[in-house]
Protein backbone atom coordinates (compact mmCIF):
# COMPACT_ATOMS: atom_id res chain seq x y z
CA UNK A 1 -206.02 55.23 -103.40
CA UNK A 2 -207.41 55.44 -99.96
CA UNK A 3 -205.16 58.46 -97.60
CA UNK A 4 -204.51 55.45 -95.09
CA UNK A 5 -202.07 53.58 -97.47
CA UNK A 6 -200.33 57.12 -98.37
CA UNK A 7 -198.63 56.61 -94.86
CA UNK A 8 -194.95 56.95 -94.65
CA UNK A 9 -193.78 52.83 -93.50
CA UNK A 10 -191.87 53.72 -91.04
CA UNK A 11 -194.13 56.31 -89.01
CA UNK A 12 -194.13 54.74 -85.37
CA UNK A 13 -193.79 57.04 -82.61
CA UNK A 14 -194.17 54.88 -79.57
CA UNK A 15 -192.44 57.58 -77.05
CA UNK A 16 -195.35 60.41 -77.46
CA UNK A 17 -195.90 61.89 -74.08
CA UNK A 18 -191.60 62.81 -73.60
CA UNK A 19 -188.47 63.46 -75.58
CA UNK A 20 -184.87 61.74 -74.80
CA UNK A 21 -184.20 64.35 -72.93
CA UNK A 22 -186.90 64.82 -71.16
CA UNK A 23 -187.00 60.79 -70.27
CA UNK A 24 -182.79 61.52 -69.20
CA UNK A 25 -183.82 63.93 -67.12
CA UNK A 26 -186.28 61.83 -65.03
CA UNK A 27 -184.19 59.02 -64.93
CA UNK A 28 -180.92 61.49 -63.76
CA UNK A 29 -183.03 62.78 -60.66
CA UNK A 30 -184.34 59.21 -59.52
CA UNK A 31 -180.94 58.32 -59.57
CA UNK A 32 -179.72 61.27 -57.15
CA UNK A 33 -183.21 60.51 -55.58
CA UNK A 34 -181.69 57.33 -54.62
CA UNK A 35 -178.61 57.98 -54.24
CA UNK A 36 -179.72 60.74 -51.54
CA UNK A 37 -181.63 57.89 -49.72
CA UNK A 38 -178.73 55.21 -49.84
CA UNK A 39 -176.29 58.18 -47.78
CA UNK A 40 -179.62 58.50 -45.01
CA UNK A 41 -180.54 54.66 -45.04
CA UNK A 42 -176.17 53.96 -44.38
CA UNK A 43 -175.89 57.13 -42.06
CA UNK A 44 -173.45 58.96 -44.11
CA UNK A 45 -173.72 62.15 -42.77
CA UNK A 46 -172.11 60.66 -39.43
CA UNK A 47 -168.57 60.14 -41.43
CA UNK A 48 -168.99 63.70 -43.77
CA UNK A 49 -167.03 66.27 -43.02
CA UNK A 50 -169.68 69.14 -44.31
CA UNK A 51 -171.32 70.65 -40.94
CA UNK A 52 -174.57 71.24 -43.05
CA UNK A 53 -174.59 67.71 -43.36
CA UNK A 54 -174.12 66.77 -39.38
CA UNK A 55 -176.53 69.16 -38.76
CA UNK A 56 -179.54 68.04 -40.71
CA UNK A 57 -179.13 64.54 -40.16
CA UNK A 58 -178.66 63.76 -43.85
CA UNK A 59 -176.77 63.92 -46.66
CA UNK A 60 -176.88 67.94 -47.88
CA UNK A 61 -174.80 67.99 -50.28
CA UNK A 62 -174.29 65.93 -53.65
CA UNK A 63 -175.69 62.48 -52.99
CA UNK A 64 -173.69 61.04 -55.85
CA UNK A 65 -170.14 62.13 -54.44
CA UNK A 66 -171.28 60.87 -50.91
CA UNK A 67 -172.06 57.61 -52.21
CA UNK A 68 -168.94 57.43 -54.32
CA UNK A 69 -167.05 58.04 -50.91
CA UNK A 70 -168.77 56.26 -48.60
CA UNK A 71 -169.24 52.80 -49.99
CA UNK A 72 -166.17 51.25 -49.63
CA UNK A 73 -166.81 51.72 -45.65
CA UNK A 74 -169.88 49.47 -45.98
CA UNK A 75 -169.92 45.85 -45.43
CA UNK A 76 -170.91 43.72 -47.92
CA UNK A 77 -172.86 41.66 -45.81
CA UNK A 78 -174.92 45.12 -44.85
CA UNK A 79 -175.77 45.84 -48.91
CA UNK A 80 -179.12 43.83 -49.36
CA UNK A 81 -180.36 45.17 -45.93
CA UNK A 82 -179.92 48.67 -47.36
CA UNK A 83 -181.43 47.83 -50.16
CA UNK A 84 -184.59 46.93 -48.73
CA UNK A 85 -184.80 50.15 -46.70
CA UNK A 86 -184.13 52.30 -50.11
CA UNK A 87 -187.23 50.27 -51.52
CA UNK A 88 -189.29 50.74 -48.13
CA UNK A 89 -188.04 55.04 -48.83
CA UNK A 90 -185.45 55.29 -45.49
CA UNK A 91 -186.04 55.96 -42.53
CA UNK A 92 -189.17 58.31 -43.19
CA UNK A 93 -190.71 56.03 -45.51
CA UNK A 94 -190.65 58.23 -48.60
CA UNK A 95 -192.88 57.10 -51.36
CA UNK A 96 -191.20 57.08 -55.18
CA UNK A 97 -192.24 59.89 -56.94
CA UNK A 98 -192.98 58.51 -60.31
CA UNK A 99 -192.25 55.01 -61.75
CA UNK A 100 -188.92 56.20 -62.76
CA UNK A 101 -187.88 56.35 -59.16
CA UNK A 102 -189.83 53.15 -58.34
CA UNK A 103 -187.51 51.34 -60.65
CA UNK A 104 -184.26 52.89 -59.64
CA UNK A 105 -184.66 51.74 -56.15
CA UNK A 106 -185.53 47.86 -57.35
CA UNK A 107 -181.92 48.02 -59.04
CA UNK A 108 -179.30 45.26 -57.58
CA UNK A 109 -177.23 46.28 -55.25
CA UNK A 110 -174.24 45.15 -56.76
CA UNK A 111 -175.43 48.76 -58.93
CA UNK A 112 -174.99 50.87 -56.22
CA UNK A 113 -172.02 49.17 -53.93
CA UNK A 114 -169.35 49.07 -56.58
């Protein structure tokens, strides 16, 4: 019998080049990469009380929490403007890192302004 048909059936590996947690790890920092430029594109760091924050003109802290407190002060009518900036990168026109990230920022809205 020829050693191509001694193959196990099942023997598909499609993810080769990264593990789960390897691909949860990517997707975990485009998500606080995002979230980080969501609190610059809405000016967060104007309303935060951290001084480290003020000072640098951006959000210096933990992205996620900033978003988490700073949506509901957002108009709705504002959320698909600040979604194009997050796809253009901000302010400073930051290019996506990997695909990942290039993904992440193409999400809805609705996603992000909950």
């Amino acid at each position: 019998m020829p050693t191509w048909r001694r193959k196990p059936p099942n023997d598909h590996d499609f993810n080769k080049r990264s593990t789960a947690a390897q691909r949860a790890a990517l997707a975990d920092a485009a998500q606080i990469a995002t979230a980080r430029i969501y609190a610059d594109v809405a000016w967060f760091w104007r309303q935060c009380q951290r001084k480290k924050c003020k000072r640098h003109r951006r959000c210096a802290g933990e992205p996620m929490a900033c978003l988490r407190r700073h949506m509901p002060s957002v108009a709705p009518h504002n959320h698909e403007a600040a979604r194009s900036w997050v796809m253009l990168g901000g302010r400073t026109r930051i290019p996506p890192a990997n695909r990942v990230e290039y993904e992440m920022r193409r999400t809805p809205a609705s996603m992000w302004f909950r």
